[in-house]
Protein backbone atom coordinates (compact mmCIF):
# COMPACT_ATOMS: atom_id res chain seq x y z
CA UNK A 1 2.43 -43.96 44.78
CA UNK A 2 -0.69 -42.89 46.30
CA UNK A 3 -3.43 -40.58 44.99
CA UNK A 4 -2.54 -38.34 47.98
CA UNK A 5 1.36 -38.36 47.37
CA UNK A 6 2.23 -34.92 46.04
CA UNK A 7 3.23 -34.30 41.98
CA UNK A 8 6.85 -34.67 41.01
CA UNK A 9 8.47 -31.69 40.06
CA UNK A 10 8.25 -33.06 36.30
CA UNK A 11 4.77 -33.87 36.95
CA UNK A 12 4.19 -30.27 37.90
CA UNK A 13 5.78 -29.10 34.75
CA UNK A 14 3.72 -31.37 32.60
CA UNK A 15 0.55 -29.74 34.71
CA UNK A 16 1.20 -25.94 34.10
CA UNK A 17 1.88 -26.76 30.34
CA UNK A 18 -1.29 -28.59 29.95
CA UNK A 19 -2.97 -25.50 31.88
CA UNK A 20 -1.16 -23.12 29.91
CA UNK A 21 -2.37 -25.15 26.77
CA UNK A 22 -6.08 -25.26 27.69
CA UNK A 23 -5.99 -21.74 28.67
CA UNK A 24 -6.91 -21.57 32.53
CA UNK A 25 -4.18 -19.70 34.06
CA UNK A 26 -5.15 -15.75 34.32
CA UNK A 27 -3.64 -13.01 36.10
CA UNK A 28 -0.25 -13.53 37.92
CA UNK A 29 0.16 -17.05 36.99
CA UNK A 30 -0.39 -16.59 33.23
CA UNK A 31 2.21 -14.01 32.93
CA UNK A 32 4.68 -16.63 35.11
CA UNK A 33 4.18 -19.30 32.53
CA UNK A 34 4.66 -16.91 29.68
CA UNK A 35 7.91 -15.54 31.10
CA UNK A 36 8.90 -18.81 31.47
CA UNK A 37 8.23 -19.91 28.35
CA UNK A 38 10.52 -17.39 26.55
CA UNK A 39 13.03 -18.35 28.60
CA UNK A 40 13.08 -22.67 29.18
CA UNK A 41 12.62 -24.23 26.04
CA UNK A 42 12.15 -27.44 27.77
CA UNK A 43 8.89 -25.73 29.49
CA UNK A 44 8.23 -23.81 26.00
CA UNK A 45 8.27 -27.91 24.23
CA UNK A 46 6.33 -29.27 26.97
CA UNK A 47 3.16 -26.56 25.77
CA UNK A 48 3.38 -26.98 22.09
CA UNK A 49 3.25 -31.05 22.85
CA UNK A 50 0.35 -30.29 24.38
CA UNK A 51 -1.43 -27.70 22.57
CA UNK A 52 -0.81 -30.24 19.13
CA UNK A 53 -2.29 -33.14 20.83
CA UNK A 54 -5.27 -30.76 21.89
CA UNK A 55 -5.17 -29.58 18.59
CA UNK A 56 -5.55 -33.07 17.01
CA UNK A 57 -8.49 -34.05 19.34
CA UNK A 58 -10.17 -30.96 17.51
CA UNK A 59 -9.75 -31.73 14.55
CA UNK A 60 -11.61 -35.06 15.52
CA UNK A 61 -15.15 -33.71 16.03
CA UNK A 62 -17.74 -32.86 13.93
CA UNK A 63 -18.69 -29.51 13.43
CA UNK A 64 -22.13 -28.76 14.15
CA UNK A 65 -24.29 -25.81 12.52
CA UNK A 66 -25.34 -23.08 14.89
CA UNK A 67 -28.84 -22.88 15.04
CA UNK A 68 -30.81 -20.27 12.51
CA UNK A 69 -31.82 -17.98 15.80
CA UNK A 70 -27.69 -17.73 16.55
CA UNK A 71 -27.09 -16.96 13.32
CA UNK A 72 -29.53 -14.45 12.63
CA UNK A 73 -28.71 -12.54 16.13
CA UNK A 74 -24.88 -12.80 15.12
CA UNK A 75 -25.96 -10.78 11.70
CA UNK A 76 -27.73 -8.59 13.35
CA UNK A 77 -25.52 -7.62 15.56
CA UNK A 78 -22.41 -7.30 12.56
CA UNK A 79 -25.26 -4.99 11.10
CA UNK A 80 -25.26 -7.32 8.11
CA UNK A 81 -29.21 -8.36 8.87
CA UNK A 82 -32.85 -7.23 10.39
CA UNK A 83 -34.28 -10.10 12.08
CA UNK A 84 -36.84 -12.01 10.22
CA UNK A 85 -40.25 -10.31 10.28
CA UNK A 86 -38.98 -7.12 12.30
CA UNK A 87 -40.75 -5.11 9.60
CA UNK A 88 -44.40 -4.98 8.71
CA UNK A 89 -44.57 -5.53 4.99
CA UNK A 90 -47.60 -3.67 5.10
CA UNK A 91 -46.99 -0.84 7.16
CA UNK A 92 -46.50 2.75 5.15
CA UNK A 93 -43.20 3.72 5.69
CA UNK A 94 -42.19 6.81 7.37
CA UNK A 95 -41.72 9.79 5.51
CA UNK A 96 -38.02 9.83 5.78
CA UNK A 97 -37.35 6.59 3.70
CA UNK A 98 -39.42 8.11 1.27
CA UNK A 99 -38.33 10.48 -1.76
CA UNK A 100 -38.93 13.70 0.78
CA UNK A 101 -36.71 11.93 2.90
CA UNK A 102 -33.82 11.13 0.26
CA UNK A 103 -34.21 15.12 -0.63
CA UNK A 104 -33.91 16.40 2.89
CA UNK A 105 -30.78 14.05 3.25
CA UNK A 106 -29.27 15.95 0.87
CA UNK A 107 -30.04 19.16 1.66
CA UNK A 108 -28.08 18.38 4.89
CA UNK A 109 -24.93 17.06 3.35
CA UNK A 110 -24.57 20.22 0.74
CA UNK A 111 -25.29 22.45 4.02
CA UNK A 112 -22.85 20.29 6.11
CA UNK A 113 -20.26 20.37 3.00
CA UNK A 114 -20.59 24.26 3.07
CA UNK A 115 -19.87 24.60 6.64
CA UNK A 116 -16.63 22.66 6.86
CA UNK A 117 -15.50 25.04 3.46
CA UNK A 118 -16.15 27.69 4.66
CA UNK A 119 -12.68 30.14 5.37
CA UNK A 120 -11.47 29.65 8.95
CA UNK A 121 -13.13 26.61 9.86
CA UNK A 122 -10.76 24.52 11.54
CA UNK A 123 -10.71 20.84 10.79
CA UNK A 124 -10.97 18.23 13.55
CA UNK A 125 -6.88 17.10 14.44
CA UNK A 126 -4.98 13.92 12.88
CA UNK A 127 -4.95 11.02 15.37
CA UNK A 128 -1.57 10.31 15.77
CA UNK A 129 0.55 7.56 14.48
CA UNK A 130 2.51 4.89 16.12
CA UNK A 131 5.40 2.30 14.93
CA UNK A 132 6.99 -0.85 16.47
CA UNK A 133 9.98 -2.70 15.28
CA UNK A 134 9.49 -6.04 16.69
CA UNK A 135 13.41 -7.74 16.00
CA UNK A 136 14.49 -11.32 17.57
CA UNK A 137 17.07 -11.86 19.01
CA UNK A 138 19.20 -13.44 16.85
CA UNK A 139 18.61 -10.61 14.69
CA UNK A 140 16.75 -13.04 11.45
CA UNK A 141 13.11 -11.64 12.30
CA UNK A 142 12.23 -8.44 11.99
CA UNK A 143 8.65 -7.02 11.59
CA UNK A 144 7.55 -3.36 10.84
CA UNK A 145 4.42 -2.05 12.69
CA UNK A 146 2.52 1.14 12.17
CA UNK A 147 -0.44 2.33 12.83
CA UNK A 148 -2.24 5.36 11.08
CA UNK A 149 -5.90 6.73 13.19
CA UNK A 150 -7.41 3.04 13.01
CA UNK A 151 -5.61 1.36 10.17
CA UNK A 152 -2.84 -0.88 11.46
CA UNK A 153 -0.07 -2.05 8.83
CA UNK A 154 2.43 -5.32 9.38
CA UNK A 155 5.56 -6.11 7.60
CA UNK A 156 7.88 -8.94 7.96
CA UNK A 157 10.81 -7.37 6.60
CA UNK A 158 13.04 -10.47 7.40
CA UNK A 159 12.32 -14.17 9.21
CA UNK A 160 9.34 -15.56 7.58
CA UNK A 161 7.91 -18.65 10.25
CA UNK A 162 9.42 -22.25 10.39
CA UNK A 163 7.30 -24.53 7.91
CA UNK A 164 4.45 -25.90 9.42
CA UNK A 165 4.13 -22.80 12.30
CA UNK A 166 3.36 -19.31 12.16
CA UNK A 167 4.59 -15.59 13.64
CA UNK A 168 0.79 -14.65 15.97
CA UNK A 169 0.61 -11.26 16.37
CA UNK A 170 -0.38 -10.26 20.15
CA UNK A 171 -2.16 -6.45 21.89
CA UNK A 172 -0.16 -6.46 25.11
CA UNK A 173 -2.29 -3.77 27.59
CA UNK A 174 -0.28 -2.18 30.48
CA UNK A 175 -2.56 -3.41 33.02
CA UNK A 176 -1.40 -6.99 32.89
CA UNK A 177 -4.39 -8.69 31.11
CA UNK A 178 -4.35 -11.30 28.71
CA UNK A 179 -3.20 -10.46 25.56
CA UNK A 180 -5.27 -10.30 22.70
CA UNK A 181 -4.63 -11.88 19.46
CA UNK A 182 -4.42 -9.95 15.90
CA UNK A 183 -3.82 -12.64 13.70
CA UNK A 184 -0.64 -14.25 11.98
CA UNK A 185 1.47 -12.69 9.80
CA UNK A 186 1.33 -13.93 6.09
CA UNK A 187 4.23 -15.42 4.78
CA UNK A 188 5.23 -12.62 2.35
CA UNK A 189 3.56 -9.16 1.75
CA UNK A 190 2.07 -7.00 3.97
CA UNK A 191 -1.18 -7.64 6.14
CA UNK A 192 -3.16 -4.58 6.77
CA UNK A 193 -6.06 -4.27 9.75
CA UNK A 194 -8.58 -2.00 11.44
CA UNK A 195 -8.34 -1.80 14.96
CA UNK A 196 -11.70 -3.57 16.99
CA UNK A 197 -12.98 -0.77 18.95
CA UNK A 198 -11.39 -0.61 22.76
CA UNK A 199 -8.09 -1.05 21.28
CA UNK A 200 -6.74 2.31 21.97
CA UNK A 201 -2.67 2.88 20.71
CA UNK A 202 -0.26 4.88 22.70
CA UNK A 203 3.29 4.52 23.85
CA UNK A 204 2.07 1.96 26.85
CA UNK A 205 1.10 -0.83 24.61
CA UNK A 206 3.30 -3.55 23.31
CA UNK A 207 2.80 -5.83 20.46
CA UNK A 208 4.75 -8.93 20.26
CA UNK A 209 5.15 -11.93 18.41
CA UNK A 210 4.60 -15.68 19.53
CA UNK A 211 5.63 -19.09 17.80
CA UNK A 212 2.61 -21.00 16.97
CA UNK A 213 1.29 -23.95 15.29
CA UNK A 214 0.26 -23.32 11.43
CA UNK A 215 -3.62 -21.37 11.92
CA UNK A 216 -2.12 -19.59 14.93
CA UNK A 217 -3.07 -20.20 19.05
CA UNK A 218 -5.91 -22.77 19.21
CA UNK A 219 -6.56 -21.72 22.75
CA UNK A 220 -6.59 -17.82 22.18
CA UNK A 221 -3.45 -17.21 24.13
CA UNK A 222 -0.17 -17.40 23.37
CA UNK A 223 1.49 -21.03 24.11
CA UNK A 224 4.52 -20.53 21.92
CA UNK A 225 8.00 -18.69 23.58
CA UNK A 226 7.70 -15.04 22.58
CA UNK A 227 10.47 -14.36 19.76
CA UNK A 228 10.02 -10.52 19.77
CA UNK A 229 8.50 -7.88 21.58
CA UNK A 230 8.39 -4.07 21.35
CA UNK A 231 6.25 -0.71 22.54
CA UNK A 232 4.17 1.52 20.26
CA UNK A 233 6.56 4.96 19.68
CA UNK A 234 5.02 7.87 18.51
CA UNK A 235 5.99 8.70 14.82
């Protein structure tokens, strides 16, 4: 066989699951190859072989510290750090860091406090509250959703994960991007969340659940068959 003689259609298969694995389809062909998966388990195998032997190159390499600038512009950024020298030790601070300033501060809060007491102030509405009963289908798994303003809540009322995989919990957007990874579920109890910021519920999203080696999706997409899918419903 040549280098120009086209791929077998086994040798195709083997190529999408290897793509699907290293995470380069987008768009179109990466909700193909997830459709797919759920539904050939032959195709669904093919990924996991591959995402495992991926996985086990990983683990290979030697993790390297990031350097103290990346750190220290990561903490920043979480708001967990100023960057090194950003303050002059000598400077006099401004008068609002000061004891006048501590005073004033709460001056506004008992004036703020008294506003939002006052009779016939209206307070600002609930966000409301969502649900999702994600349920195989074979019936063993069944997870509980809900989510409350923020604060989302998961259950796995029946159908804990296989040894040695776990249930990955996916944000499904109705404009056909890639899904977006919450997590796994834990093996018993429930795991509780806030919502990163852009995540926006309402009846148009779905969240479903993917089979995935233990630690979840090494490639931050799902390459497991989906087991269970279901839409947000108002409570």
């Amino acid at each position: 066989m040549t280098d120009d003689a086209p791929l077998t259609p086994p040798q195709e298969d083997q190529a999408l699951a290897a793509e699907m694995a290293l995470g380069l389809l987008e768009g179109a062909e990466l909700q193909a190859a997830q459709a797919r998966m759920a539904s050939d388990d032959a195709f669904a195998c093919a990924v996991r072989d591959w995402q495992e032997r991926l996985a086990g190159m990983a683990e290979g390499l030697t993790p390297v510290m990031a350097p103290a600038r990346a750190r220290n512009a990561i903490r920043e950024r979480l708001g967990h750090a100023s960057a090194p020298l950003a303050n002059d030790p000598n400077a006099s601070r401004a008068w609002w860091r000061g004891p006048m300033g501590a005073l004033a501060g709460l001056v506004a809060v008992g004036a703020t406090v008294a506003v939002l007491w006052l009779p016939g102030q209206q307070t600002a509405p609930a966000q409301p509250g969502f649900q999702a009963q994600l349920t195989a289908q074979d019936q063993a798994l069944r997870v509980a959703a809900r989510v409350d303003g923020r604060q989302m809540i998961f259950a796995i009322e029946s159908g804990p994960a296989p040894e040695g995989r776990d249930w990955e919990i996916w944000w499904v957007e109705p404009d056909g991007s890639a899904p977006v990874s919450l997590g796994v579920l834990p093996r018993s109890g429930d795991m509780r969340m806030t919502l990163p910021e852009g995540m926006e519920p309402s009846p148009q999203i779905q969240i479903a659940l993917s089979d995935e080696p233990q630690g979840g999706s090494p490639m931050g997409q799902a390459t497991g068959p989906v087991v269970a899918i279901a839409p947000l419903t108002s409570l």
